[in-house]
C-alpha atoms as a PDB file:
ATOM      1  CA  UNK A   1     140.430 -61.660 -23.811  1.00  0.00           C
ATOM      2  CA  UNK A   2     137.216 -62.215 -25.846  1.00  0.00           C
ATOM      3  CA  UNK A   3     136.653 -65.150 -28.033  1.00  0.00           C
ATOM      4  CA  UNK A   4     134.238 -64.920 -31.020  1.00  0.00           C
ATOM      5  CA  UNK A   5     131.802 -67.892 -31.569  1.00  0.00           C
ATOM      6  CA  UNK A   6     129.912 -67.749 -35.029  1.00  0.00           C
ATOM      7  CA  UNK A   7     126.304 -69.280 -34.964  1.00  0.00           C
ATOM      8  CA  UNK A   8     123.524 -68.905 -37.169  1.00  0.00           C
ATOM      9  CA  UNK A   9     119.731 -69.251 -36.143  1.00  0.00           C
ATOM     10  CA  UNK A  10     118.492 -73.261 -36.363  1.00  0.00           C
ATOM     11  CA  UNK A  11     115.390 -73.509 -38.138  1.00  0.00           C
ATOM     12  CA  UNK A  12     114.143 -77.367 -37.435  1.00  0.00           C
ATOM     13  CA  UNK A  13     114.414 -78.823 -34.359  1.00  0.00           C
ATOM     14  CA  UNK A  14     113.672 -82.345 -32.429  1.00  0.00           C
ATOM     15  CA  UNK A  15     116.040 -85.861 -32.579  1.00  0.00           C
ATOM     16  CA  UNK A  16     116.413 -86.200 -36.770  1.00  0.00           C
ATOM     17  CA  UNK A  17     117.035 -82.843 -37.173  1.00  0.00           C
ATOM     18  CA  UNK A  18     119.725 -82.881 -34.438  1.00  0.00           C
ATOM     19  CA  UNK A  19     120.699 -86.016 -36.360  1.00  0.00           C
ATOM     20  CA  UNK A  20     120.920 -84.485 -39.765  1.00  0.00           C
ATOM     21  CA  UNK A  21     122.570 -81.428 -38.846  1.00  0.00           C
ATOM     22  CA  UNK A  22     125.640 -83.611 -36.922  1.00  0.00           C
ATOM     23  CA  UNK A  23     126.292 -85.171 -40.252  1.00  0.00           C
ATOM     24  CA  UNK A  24     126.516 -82.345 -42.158  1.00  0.00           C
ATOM     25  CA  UNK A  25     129.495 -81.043 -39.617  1.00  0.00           C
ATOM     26  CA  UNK A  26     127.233 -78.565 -38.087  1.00  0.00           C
ATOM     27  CA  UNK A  27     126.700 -79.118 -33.651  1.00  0.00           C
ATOM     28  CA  UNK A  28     123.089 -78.298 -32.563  1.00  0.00           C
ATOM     29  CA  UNK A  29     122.791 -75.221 -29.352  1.00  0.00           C
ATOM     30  CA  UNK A  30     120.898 -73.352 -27.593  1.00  0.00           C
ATOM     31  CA  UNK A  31     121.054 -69.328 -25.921  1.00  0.00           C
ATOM     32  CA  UNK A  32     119.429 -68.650 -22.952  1.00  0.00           C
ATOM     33  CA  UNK A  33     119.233 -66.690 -19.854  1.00  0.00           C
ATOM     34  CA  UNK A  34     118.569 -63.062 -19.037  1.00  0.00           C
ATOM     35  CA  UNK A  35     115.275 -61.301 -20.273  1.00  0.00           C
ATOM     36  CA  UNK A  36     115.461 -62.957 -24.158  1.00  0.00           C
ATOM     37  CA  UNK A  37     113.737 -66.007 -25.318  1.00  0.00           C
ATOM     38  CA  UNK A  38     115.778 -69.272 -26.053  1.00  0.00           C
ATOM     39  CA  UNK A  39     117.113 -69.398 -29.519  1.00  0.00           C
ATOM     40  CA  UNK A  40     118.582 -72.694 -31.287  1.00  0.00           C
ATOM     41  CA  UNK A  41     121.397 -71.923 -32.810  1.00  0.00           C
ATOM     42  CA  UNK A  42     123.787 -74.093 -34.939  1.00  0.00           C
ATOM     43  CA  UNK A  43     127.796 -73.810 -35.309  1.00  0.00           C
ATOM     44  CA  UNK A  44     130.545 -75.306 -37.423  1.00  0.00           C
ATOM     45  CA  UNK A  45     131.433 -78.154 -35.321  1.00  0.00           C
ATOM     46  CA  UNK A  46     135.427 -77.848 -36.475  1.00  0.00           C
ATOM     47  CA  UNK A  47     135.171 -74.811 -35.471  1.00  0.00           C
ATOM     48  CA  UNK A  48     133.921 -75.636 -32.644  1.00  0.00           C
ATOM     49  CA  UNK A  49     136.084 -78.475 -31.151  1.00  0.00           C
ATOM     50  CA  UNK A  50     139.056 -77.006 -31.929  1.00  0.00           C
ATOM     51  CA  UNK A  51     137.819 -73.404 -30.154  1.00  0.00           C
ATOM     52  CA  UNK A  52     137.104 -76.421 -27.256  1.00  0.00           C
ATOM     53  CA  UNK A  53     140.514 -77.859 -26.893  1.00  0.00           C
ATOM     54  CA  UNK A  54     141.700 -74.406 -25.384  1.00  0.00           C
ATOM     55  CA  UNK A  55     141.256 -74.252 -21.597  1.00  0.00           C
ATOM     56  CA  UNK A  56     139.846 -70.510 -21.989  1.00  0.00           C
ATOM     57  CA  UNK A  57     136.899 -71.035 -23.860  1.00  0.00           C
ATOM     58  CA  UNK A  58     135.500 -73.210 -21.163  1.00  0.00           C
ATOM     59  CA  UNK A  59     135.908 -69.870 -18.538  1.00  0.00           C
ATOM     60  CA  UNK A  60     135.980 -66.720 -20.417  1.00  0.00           C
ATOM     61  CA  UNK A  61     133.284 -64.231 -21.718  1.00  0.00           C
ATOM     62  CA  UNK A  62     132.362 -65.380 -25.055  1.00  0.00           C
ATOM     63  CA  UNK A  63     131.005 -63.240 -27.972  1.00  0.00           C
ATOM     64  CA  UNK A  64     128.382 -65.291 -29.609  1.00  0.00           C
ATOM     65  CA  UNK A  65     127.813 -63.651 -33.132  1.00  0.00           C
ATOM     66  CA  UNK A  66     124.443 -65.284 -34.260  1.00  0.00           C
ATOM     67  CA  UNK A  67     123.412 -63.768 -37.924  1.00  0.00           C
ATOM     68  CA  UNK A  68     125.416 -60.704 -37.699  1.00  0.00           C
ATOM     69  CA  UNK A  69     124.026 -60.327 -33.843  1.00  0.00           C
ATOM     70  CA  UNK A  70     126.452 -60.134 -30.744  1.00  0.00           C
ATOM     71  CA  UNK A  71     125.274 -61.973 -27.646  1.00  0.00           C
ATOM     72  CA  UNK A  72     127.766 -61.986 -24.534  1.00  0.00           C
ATOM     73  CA  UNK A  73     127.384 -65.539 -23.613  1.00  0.00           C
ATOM     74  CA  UNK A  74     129.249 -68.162 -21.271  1.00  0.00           C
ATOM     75  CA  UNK A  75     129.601 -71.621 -22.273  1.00  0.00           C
ATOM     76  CA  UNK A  76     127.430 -74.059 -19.394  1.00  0.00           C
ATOM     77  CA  UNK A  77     127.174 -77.120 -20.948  1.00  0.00           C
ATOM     78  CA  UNK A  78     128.820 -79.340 -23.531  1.00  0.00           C
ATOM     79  CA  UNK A  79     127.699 -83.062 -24.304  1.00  0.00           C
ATOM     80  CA  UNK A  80     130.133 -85.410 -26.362  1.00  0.00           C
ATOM     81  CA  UNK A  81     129.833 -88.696 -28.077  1.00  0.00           C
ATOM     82  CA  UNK A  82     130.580 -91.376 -25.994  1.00  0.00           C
ATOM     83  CA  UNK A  83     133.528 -92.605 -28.008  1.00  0.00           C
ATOM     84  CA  UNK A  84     134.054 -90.291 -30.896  1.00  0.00           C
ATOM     85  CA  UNK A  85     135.698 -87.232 -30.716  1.00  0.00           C
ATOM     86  CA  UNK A  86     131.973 -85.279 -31.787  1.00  0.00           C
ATOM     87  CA  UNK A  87     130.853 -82.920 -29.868  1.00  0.00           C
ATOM     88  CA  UNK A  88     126.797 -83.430 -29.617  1.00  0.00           C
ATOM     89  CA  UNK A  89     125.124 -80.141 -28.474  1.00  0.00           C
ATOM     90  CA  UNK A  90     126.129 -77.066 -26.618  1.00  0.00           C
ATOM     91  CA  UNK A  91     124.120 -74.186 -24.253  1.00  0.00           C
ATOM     92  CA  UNK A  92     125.432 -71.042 -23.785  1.00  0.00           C
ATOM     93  CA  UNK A  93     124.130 -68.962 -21.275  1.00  0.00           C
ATOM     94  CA  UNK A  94     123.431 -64.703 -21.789  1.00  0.00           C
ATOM     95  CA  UNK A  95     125.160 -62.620 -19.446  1.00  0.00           C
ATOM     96  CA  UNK A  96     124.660 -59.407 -18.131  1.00  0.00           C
ATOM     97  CA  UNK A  97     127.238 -57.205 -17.389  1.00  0.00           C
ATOM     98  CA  UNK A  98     125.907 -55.666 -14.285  1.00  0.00           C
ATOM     99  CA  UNK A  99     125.035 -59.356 -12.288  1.00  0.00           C
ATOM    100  CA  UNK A 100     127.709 -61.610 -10.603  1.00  0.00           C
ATOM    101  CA  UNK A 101     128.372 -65.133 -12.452  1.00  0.00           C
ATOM    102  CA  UNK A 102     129.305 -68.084 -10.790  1.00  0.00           C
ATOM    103  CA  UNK A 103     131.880 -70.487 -13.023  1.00  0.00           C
ATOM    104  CA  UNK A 104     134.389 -72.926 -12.889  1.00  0.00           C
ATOM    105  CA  UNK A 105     137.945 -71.184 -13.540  1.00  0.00           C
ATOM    106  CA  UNK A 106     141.226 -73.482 -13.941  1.00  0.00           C
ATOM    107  CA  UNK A 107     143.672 -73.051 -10.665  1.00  0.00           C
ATOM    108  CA  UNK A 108     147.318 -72.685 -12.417  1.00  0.00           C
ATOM    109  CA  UNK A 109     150.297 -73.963 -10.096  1.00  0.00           C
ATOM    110  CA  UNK A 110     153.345 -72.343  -9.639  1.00  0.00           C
ATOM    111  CA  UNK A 111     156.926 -73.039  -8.644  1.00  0.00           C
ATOM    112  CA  UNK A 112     155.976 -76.705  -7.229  1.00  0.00           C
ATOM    113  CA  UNK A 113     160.011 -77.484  -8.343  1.00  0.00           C
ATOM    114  CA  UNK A 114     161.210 -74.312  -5.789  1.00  0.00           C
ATOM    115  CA  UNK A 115     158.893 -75.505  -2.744  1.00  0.00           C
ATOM    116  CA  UNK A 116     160.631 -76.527   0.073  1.00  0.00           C
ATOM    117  CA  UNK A 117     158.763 -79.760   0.431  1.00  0.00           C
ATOM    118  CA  UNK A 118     159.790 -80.808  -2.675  1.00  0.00           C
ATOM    119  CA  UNK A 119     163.346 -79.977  -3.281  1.00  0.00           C
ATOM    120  CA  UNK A 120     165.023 -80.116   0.147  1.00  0.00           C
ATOM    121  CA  UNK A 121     161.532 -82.818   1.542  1.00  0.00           C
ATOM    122  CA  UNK A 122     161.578 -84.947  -1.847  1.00  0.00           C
ATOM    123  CA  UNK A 123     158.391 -84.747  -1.386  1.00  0.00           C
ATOM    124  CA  UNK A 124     155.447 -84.775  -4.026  1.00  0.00           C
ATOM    125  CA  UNK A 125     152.608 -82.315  -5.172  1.00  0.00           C
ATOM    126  CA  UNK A 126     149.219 -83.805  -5.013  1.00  0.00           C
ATOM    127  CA  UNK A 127     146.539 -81.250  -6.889  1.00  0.00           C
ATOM    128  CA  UNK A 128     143.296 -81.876  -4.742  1.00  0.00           C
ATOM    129  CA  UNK A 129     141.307 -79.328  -7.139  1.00  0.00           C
ATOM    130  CA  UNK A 130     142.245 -78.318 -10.797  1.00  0.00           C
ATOM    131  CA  UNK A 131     139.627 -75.790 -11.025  1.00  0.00           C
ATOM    132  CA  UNK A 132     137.435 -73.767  -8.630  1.00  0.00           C
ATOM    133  CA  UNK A 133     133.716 -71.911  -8.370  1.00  0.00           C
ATOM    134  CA  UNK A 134     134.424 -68.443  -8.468  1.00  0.00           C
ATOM    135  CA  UNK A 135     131.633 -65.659  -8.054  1.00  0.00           C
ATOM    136  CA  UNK A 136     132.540 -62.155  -9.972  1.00  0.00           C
ATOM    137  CA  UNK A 137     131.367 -59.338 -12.540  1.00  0.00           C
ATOM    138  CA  UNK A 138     131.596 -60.735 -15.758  1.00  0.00           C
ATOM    139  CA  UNK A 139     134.191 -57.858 -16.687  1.00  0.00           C
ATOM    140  CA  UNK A 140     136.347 -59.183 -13.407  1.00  0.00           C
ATOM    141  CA  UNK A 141     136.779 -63.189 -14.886  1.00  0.00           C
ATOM    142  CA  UNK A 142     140.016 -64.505 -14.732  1.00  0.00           C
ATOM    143  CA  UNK A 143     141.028 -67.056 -17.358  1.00  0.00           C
ATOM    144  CA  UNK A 144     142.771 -68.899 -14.145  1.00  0.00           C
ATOM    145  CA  UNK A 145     143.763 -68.428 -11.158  1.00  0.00           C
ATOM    146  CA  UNK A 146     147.434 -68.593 -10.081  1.00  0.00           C
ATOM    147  CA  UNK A 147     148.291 -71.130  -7.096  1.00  0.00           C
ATOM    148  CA  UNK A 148     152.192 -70.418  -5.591  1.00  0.00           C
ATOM    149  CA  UNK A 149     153.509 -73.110  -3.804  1.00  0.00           C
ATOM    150  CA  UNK A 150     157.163 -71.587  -3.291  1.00  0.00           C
ATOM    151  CA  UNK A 151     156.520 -72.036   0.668  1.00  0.00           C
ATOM    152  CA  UNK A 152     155.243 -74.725   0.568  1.00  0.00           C
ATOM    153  CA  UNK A 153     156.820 -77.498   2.744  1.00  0.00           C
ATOM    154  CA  UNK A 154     156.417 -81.424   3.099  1.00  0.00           C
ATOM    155  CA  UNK A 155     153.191 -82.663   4.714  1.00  0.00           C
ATOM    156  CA  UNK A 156     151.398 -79.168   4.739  1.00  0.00           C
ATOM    157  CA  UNK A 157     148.997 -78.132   2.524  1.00  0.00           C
ATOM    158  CA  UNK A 158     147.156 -74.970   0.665  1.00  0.00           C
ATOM    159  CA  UNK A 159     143.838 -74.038   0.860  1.00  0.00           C
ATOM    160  CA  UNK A 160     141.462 -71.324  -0.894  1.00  0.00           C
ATOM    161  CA  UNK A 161     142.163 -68.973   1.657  1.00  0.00           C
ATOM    162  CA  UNK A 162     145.456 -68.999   1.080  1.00  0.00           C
ATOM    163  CA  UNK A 163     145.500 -67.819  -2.442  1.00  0.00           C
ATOM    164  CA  UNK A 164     145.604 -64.448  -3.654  1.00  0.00           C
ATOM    165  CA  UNK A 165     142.515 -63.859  -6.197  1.00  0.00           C
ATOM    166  CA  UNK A 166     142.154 -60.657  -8.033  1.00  0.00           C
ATOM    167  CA  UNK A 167     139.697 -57.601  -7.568  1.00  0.00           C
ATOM    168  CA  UNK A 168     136.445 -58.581  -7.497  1.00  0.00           C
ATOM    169  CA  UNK A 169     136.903 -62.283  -7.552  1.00  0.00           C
ATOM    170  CA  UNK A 170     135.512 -64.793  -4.787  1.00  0.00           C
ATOM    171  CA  UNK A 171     135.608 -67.900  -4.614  1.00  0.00           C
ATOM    172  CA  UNK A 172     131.906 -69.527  -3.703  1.00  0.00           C
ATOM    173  CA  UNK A 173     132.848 -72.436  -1.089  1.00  0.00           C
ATOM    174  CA  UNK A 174     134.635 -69.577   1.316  1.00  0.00           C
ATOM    175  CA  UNK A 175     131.359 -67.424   1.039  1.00  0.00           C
ATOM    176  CA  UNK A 176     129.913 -70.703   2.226  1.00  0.00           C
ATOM    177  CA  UNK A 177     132.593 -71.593   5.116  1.00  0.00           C
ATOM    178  CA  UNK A 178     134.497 -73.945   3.072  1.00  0.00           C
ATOM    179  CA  UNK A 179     137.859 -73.361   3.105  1.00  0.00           C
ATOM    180  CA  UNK A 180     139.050 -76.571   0.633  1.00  0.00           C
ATOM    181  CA  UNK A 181     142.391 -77.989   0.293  1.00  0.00           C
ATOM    182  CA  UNK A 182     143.461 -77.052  -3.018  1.00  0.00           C
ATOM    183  CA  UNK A 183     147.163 -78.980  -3.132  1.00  0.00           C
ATOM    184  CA  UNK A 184     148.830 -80.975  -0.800  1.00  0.00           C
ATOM    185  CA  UNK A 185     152.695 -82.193  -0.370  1.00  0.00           C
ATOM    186  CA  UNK A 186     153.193 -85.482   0.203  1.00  0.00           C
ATOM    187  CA  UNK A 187     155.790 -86.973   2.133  1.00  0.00           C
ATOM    188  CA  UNK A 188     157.903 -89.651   0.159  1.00  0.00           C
ATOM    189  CA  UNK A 189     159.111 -92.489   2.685  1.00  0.00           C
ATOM    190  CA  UNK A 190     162.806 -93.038   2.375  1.00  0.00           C
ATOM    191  CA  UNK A 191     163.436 -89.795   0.975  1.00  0.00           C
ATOM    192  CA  UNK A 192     165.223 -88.310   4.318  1.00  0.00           C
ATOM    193  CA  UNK A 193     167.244 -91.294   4.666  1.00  0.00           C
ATOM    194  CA  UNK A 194     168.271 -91.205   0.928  1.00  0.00           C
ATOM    195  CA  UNK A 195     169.221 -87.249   1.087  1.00  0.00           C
ATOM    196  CA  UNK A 196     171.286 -88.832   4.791  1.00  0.00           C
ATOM    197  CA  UNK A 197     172.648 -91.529   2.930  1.00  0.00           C
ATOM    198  CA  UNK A 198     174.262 -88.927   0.119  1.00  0.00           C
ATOM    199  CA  UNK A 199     175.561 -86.296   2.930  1.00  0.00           C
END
Protein backbone atom coordinates (compact mmCIF):
# COMPACT_ATOMS: atom_id res chain seq x y z
CA UNK A 1 0.00 0.00 0.00
CA UNK A 2 1.28 3.54 -0.78
CA UNK A 3 0.28 6.55 1.14
CA UNK A 4 0.37 10.03 -0.51
CA UNK A 5 1.85 12.94 1.58
CA UNK A 6 1.23 16.49 -0.03
CA UNK A 7 4.07 19.10 0.69
CA UNK A 8 4.94 22.17 -0.92
CA UNK A 9 8.55 23.75 -1.03
CA UNK A 10 9.24 26.12 2.36
CA UNK A 11 10.60 29.30 1.41
CA UNK A 12 11.87 30.95 4.96
CA UNK A 13 13.48 29.10 7.34
CA UNK A 14 15.12 29.45 11.06
CA UNK A 15 13.02 29.50 14.75
CA UNK A 16 10.15 32.45 13.81
CA UNK A 17 9.54 31.13 10.70
CA UNK A 18 9.08 27.61 12.14
CA UNK A 19 7.02 29.61 14.63
CA UNK A 20 4.82 31.38 12.18
CA UNK A 21 4.19 28.62 9.97
CA UNK A 22 2.86 26.26 13.22
CA UNK A 23 0.25 28.88 13.74
CA UNK A 24 -0.98 29.08 10.56
CA UNK A 25 -1.74 25.03 10.76
CA UNK A 26 1.08 24.30 8.49
CA UNK A 27 4.19 21.60 10.30
CA UNK A 28 7.74 22.59 9.16
CA UNK A 29 10.05 19.28 7.27
CA UNK A 30 12.70 18.40 5.71
CA UNK A 31 13.74 15.60 2.54
CA UNK A 32 16.87 14.13 2.53
CA UNK A 33 18.99 11.26 1.66
CA UNK A 34 20.15 9.70 -1.58
CA UNK A 35 22.07 11.84 -4.27
CA UNK A 36 19.48 15.17 -3.93
CA UNK A 37 20.02 18.15 -1.81
CA UNK A 38 17.84 18.72 1.39
CA UNK A 39 14.66 20.51 0.68
CA UNK A 40 12.29 22.18 3.47
CA UNK A 41 9.17 21.37 2.83
CA UNK A 42 5.89 22.34 4.65
CA UNK A 43 2.51 20.18 5.08
CA UNK A 44 -1.01 20.69 6.35
CA UNK A 45 -0.54 19.71 9.83
CA UNK A 46 -4.39 18.13 9.98
CA UNK A 47 -3.46 16.41 7.43
CA UNK A 48 -0.78 15.39 8.84
CA UNK A 49 -1.68 14.12 12.38
CA UNK A 50 -4.45 12.42 11.37
CA UNK A 51 -2.25 10.50 8.35
CA UNK A 52 -0.03 9.94 11.92
CA UNK A 53 -2.56 8.24 14.05
CA UNK A 54 -2.44 5.17 11.57
CA UNK A 55 0.23 2.62 12.54
CA UNK A 56 1.24 2.32 8.66
CA UNK A 57 2.41 5.58 7.96
CA UNK A 58 5.08 5.24 10.55
CA UNK A 59 6.49 1.86 8.37
CA UNK A 60 5.40 2.00 4.87
CA UNK A 61 6.83 3.57 1.61
CA UNK A 62 5.48 6.96 1.43
CA UNK A 63 4.85 9.06 -1.75
CA UNK A 64 5.85 12.53 -0.89
CA UNK A 65 4.21 14.80 -3.65
CA UNK A 66 6.12 18.18 -3.17
CA UNK A 67 4.76 20.86 -5.94
CA UNK A 68 3.42 18.40 -8.31
CA UNK A 69 6.89 16.26 -7.71
CA UNK A 70 6.87 12.54 -6.42
CA UNK A 71 9.63 11.66 -3.97
CA UNK A 72 9.56 7.97 -2.47
CA UNK A 73 10.29 8.85 1.04
CA UNK A 74 10.15 7.05 4.58
CA UNK A 75 9.13 8.87 7.54
CA UNK A 76 12.51 8.94 10.28
CA UNK A 77 11.65 11.36 12.57
CA UNK A 78 8.69 13.11 14.14
CA UNK A 79 8.96 15.71 17.12
CA UNK A 80 5.69 16.67 19.13
CA UNK A 81 4.76 19.32 21.58
CA UNK A 82 5.34 18.38 24.87
CA UNK A 83 1.73 18.59 25.96
CA UNK A 84 -0.36 19.52 23.01
CA UNK A 85 -1.44 17.30 20.56
CA UNK A 86 0.93 19.50 17.66
CA UNK A 87 3.07 17.87 15.86
CA UNK A 88 6.41 20.23 15.60
CA UNK A 89 8.56 19.14 12.58
CA UNK A 90 9.01 16.06 10.52
CA UNK A 91 12.16 14.43 8.19
CA UNK A 92 11.52 12.16 5.69
CA UNK A 93 14.16 10.31 4.30
CA UNK A 94 14.56 9.50 0.05
CA UNK A 95 14.71 6.02 -0.79
CA UNK A 96 16.03 4.16 -3.46
CA UNK A 97 14.52 1.31 -4.74
CA UNK A 98 17.53 -0.75 -5.45
CA UNK A 99 19.30 -0.32 -1.57
CA UNK A 100 18.13 -2.24 1.59
CA UNK A 101 16.34 0.03 4.40
CA UNK A 102 16.51 -0.61 7.85
CA UNK A 103 13.02 0.42 9.88
CA UNK A 104 11.03 -0.22 12.69
CA UNK A 105 7.88 -2.46 11.59
CA UNK A 106 4.96 -3.20 14.25
CA UNK A 107 5.04 -7.16 15.38
CA UNK A 108 1.10 -8.13 15.22
CA UNK A 109 0.11 -11.06 17.73
CA UNK A 110 -1.96 -13.76 16.99
CA UNK A 111 -4.21 -16.29 18.67
CA UNK A 112 -2.73 -15.40 22.33
CA UNK A 113 -6.63 -16.63 23.51
CA UNK A 114 -5.90 -20.36 21.62
CA UNK A 115 -2.25 -20.79 23.22
CA UNK A 116 -1.94 -23.45 25.41
CA UNK A 117 -0.37 -21.42 28.15
CA UNK A 118 -3.12 -19.37 28.34
CA UNK A 119 -6.27 -21.30 28.09
CA UNK A 120 -5.50 -24.70 29.64
CA UNK A 121 -1.99 -22.69 31.89
CA UNK A 122 -4.18 -19.46 32.80
CA UNK A 123 -1.37 -18.03 32.12
CA UNK A 124 -0.66 -14.40 30.72
CA UNK A 125 0.98 -12.85 27.50
CA UNK A 126 3.70 -10.45 28.25
CA UNK A 127 4.77 -8.49 24.75
CA UNK A 128 8.62 -7.94 25.36
CA UNK A 129 8.83 -6.00 21.84
CA UNK A 130 5.89 -4.27 19.93
CA UNK A 131 7.92 -3.53 16.99
CA UNK A 132 11.19 -4.76 15.43
CA UNK A 133 14.36 -3.49 13.05
CA UNK A 134 13.87 -5.12 9.94
CA UNK A 135 16.43 -4.85 6.93
CA UNK A 136 14.68 -5.29 3.26
CA UNK A 137 14.14 -3.80 -0.40
CA UNK A 138 11.94 -1.08 -0.08
CA UNK A 139 9.43 -2.98 -2.52
CA UNK A 140 9.68 -6.11 0.18
CA UNK A 141 8.28 -3.79 3.51
CA UNK A 142 5.77 -5.28 5.43
CA UNK A 143 3.27 -3.01 7.17
CA UNK A 144 3.78 -5.66 10.24
CA UNK A 145 4.84 -8.58 10.95
CA UNK A 146 2.59 -11.42 12.19
CA UNK A 147 3.64 -13.13 15.66
CA UNK A 148 1.50 -16.75 16.26
CA UNK A 149 1.45 -17.80 19.58
CA UNK A 150 -1.07 -20.85 19.07
CA UNK A 151 1.84 -23.18 20.61
CA UNK A 152 2.69 -21.37 22.82
CA UNK A 153 2.67 -22.82 26.39
CA UNK A 154 3.06 -21.38 30.06
CA UNK A 155 6.55 -20.22 31.08
CA UNK A 156 8.11 -20.51 27.48
CA UNK A 157 8.70 -17.90 25.34
CA UNK A 158 9.13 -16.67 21.45
CA UNK A 159 11.91 -15.24 19.98
CA UNK A 160 12.82 -13.61 16.43
CA UNK A 161 13.91 -16.74 15.20
CA UNK A 162 10.96 -18.22 15.70
CA UNK A 163 8.82 -16.13 13.50
CA UNK A 164 8.12 -16.57 10.02
CA UNK A 165 9.03 -13.16 8.04
CA UNK A 166 8.31 -12.82 4.42
CA UNK A 167 10.66 -12.87 1.24
CA UNK A 168 13.23 -10.68 1.52
CA UNK A 169 12.70 -9.52 5.02
CA UNK A 170 15.39 -9.79 7.95
CA UNK A 171 15.31 -8.81 10.90
CA UNK A 172 18.73 -6.72 11.95
CA UNK A 173 19.47 -8.07 15.67
CA UNK A 174 19.64 -11.92 14.14
CA UNK A 175 22.14 -10.63 11.40
CA UNK A 176 23.88 -9.43 14.52
CA UNK A 177 23.50 -12.74 16.80
CA UNK A 178 20.65 -11.48 18.72
CA UNK A 179 18.04 -13.67 18.86
CA UNK A 180 15.47 -11.36 21.29
CA UNK A 181 12.56 -12.52 23.17
CA UNK A 182 9.73 -11.09 21.47
CA UNK A 183 6.66 -12.42 23.96
CA UNK A 184 6.69 -14.33 26.89
CA UNK A 185 3.85 -16.43 28.93
CA UNK A 186 3.68 -15.90 32.26
CA UNK A 187 2.75 -18.25 34.77
CA UNK A 188 -0.22 -17.03 37.06
CA UNK A 189 0.26 -18.51 40.73
CA UNK A 190 -2.87 -20.21 41.88
CA UNK A 191 -4.11 -20.77 38.56
CA UNK A 192 -3.42 -24.79 38.60
CA UNK A 193 -4.92 -25.09 41.88
CA UNK A 194 -8.01 -23.01 40.82
CA UNK A 195 -8.52 -25.15 37.40
CA UNK A 196 -7.95 -28.44 40.45
CA UNK A 197 -10.26 -26.87 42.64
CA UNK A 198 -13.16 -26.74 39.66
CA UNK A 199 -12.37 -30.51 38.37
Amino acid sequence: MTIEVIATKRVEQGTGASRRLRRAGKVPGIIYGGNAEPVAIELDHNNLYHAMQHEAFHASILSLNVDGKTETVLLRDAQYHPWKQIVNHVDFQRVDASQKIHIKVPLHFINADVAPGVKLGGGIVSHVMTDADVECLPGKLPEFIEVDLKTLEAGHSIHLADITLPEGVAFVALKHGDNATVATILSVRGAATEEAAAE
